[in-house]
N, C-alpha and C. Protein backbone atom coordinates (compact mmCIF):
# COMPACT_ATOMS: atom_id res chain seq x y z
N UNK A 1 0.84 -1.17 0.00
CA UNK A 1 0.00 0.00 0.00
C UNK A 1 0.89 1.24 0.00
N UNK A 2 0.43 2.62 -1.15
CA UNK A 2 0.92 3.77 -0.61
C UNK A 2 1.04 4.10 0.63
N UNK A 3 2.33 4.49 0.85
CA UNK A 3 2.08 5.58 1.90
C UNK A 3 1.71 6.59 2.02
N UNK A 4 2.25 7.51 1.01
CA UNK A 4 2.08 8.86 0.69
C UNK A 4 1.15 8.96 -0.84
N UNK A 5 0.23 8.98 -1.30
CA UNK A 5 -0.53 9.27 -2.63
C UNK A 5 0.05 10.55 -3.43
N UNK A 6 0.42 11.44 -2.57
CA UNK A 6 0.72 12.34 -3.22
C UNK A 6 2.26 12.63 -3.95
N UNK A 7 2.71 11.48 -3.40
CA UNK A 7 4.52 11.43 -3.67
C UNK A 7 4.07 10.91 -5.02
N UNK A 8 5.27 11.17 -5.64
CA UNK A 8 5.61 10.11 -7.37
C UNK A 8 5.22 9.09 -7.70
N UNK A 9 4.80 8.71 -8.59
CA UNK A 9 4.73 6.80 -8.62
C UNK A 9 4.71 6.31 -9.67
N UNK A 10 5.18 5.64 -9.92
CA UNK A 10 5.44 4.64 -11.43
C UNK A 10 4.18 3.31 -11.38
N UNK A 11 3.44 3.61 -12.41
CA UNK A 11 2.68 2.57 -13.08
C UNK A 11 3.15 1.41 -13.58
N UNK A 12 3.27 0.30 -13.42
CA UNK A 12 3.45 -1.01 -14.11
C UNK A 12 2.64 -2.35 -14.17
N UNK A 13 2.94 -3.02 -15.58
CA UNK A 13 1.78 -4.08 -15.36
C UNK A 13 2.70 -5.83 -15.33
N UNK A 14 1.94 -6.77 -15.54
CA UNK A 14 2.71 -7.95 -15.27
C UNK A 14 1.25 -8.72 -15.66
N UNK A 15 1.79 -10.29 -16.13
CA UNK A 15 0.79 -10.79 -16.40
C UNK A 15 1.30 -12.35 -15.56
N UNK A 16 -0.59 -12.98 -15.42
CA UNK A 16 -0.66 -14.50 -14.60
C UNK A 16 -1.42 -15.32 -15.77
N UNK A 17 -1.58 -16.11 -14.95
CA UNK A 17 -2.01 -17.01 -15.30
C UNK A 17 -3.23 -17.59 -14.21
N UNK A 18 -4.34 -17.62 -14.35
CA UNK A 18 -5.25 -18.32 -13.16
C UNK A 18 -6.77 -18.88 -13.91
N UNK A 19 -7.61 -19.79 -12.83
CA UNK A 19 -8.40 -20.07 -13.56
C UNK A 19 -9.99 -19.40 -13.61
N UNK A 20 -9.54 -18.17 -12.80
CA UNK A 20 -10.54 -17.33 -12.39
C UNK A 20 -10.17 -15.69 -12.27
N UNK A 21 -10.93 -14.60 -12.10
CA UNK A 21 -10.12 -13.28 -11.74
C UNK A 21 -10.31 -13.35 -10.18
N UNK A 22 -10.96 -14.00 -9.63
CA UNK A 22 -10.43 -14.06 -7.93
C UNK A 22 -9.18 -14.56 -7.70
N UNK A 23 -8.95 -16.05 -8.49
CA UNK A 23 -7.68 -16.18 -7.98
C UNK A 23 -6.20 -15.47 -8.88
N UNK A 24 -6.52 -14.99 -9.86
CA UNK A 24 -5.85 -13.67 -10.42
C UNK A 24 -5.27 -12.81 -9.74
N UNK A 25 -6.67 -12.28 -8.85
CA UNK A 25 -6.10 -11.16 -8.06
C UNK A 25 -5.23 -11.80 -7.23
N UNK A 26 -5.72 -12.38 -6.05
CA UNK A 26 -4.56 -13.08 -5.50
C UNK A 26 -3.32 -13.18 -6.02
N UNK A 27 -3.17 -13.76 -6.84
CA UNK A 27 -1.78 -13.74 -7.39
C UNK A 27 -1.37 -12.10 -7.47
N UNK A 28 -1.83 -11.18 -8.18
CA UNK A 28 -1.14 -10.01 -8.36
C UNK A 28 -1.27 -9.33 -7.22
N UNK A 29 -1.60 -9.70 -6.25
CA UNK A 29 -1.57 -8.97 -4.25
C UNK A 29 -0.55 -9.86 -3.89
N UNK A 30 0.11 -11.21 -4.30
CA UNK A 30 1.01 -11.67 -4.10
C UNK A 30 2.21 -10.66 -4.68
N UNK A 31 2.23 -10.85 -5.55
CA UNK A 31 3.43 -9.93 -6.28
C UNK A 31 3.13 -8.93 -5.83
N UNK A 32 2.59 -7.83 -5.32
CA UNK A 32 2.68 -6.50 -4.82
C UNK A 32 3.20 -6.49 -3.33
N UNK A 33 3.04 -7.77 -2.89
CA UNK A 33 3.47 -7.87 -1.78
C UNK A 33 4.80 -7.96 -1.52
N UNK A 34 5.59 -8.17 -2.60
CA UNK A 34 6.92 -8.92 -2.49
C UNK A 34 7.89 -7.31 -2.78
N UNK A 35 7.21 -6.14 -3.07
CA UNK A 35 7.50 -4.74 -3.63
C UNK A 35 6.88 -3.79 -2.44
N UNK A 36 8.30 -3.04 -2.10
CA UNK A 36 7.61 -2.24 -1.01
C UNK A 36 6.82 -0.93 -1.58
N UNK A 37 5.87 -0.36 -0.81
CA UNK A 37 5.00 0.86 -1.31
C UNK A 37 4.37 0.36 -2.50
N UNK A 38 3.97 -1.09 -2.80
CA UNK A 38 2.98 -1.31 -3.92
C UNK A 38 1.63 -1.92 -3.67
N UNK A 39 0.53 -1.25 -4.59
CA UNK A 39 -0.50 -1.57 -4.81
C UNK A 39 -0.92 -2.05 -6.05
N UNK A 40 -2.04 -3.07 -6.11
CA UNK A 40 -2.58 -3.50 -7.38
C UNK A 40 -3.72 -2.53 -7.53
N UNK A 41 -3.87 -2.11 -8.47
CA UNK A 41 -4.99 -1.35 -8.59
C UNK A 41 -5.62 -1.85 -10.01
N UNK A 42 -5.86 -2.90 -10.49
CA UNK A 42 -6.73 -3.01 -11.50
C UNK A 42 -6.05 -4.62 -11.94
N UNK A 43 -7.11 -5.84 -11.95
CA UNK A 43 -7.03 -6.65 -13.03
C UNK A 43 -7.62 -6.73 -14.02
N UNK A 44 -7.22 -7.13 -14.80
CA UNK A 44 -8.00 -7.64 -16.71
C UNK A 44 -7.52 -8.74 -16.94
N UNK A 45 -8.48 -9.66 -17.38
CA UNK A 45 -8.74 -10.33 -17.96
C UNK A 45 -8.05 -10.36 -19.53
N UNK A 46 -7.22 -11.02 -20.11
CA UNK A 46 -6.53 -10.95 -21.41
C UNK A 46 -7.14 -11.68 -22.40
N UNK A 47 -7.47 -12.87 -21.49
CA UNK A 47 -8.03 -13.92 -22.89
C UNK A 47 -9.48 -14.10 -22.73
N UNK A 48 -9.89 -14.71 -23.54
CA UNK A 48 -11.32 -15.06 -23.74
C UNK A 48 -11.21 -16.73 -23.67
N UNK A 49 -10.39 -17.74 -24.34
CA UNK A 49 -10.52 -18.85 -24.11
C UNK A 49 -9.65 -19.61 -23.60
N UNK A 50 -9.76 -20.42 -22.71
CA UNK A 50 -8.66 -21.07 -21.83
C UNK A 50 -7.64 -21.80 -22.25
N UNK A 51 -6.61 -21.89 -21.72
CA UNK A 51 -5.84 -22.30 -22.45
C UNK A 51 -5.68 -24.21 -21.99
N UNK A 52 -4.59 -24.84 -22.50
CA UNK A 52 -5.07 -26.37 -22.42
C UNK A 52 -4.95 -26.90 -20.84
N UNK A 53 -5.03 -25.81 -19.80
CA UNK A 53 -4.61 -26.57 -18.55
C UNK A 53 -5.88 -25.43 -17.98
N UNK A 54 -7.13 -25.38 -18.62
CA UNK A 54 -7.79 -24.30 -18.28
C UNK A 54 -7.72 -22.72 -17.59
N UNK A 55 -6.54 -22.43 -17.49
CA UNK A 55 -6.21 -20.93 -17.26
C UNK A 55 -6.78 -19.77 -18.13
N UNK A 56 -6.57 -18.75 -17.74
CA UNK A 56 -6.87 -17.80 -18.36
C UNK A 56 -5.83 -16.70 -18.38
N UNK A 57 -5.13 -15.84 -19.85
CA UNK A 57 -4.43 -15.35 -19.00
C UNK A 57 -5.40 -13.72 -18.45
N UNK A 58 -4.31 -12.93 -17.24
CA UNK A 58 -4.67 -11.91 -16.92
C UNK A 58 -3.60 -11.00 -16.89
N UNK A 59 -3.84 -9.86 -16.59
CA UNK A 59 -3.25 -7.99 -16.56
C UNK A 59 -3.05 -7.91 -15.11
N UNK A 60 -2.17 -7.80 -14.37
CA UNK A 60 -2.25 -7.10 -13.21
C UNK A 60 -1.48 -5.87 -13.66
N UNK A 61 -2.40 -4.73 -13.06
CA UNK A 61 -2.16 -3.43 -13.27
C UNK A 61 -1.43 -3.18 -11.64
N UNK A 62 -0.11 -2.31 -11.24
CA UNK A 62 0.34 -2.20 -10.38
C UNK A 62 0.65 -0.27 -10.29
N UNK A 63 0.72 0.11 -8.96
CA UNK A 63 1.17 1.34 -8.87
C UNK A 63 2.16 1.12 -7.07
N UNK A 64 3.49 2.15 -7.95
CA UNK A 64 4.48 1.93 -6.91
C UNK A 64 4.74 3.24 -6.68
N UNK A 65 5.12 3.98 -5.38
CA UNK A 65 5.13 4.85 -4.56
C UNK A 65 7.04 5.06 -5.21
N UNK A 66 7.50 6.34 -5.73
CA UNK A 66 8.60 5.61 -5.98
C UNK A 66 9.19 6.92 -4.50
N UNK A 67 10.66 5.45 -4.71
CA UNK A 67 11.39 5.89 -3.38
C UNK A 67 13.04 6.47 -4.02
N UNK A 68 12.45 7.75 -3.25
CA UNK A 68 13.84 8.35 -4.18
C UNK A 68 15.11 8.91 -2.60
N UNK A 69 16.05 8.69 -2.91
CA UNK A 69 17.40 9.02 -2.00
C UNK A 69 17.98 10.48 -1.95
N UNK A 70 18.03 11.32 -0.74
CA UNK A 70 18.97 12.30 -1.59
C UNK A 70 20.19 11.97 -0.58
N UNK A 71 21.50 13.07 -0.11
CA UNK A 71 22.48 12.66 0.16
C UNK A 71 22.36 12.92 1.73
N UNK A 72 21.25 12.93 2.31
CA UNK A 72 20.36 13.59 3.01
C UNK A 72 19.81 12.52 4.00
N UNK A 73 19.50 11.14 3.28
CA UNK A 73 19.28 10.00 4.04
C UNK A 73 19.94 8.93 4.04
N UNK A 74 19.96 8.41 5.46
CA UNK A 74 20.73 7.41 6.06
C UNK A 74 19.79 6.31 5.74
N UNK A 75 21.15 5.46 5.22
CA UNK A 75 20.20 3.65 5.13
C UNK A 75 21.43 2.53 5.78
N UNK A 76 20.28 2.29 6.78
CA UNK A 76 21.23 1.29 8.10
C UNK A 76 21.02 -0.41 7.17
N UNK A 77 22.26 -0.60 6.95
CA UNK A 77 22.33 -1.92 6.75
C UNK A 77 22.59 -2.66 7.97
């Protein structure tokens, strides 16, 4: 999740594979999870007919909070 809405953010998309858009989403709240300051904000649906292991593919639409450095902040390893 944003922190800040009003800071910068880079749009990006990525695609799954599932046999439903419930478990779609899931998957792309998986991957947003693995990205700090990200949200999914939109799936689609890509295909219309399943493919031979019945999937479908899908769009996860993503938005990332971007995190910018100046010489200004400390990062504790």
């Amino acid at each position: 999740m944003l922190q800040d809405p009003d800071n910068p953010y880079e749009e990006w998309e990525d695609t799954v594979w599932a046999s439903s858009r419930a478990m779609a989403q899931s998957k792309c709240e998986l991957i947003a999870s693995q990205f700090p300051l990200t949200e999914v904000i939109n799936v689609t649906q890509a295909t219309k007919t399943p493919s031979k292991d019945g999937t479908y593919k899908f769009i996860c639409w993503f938005r990332a909070e971007v995190i910018s450095y100046d010489s200004n902040t400390k990062i504790d390893n």
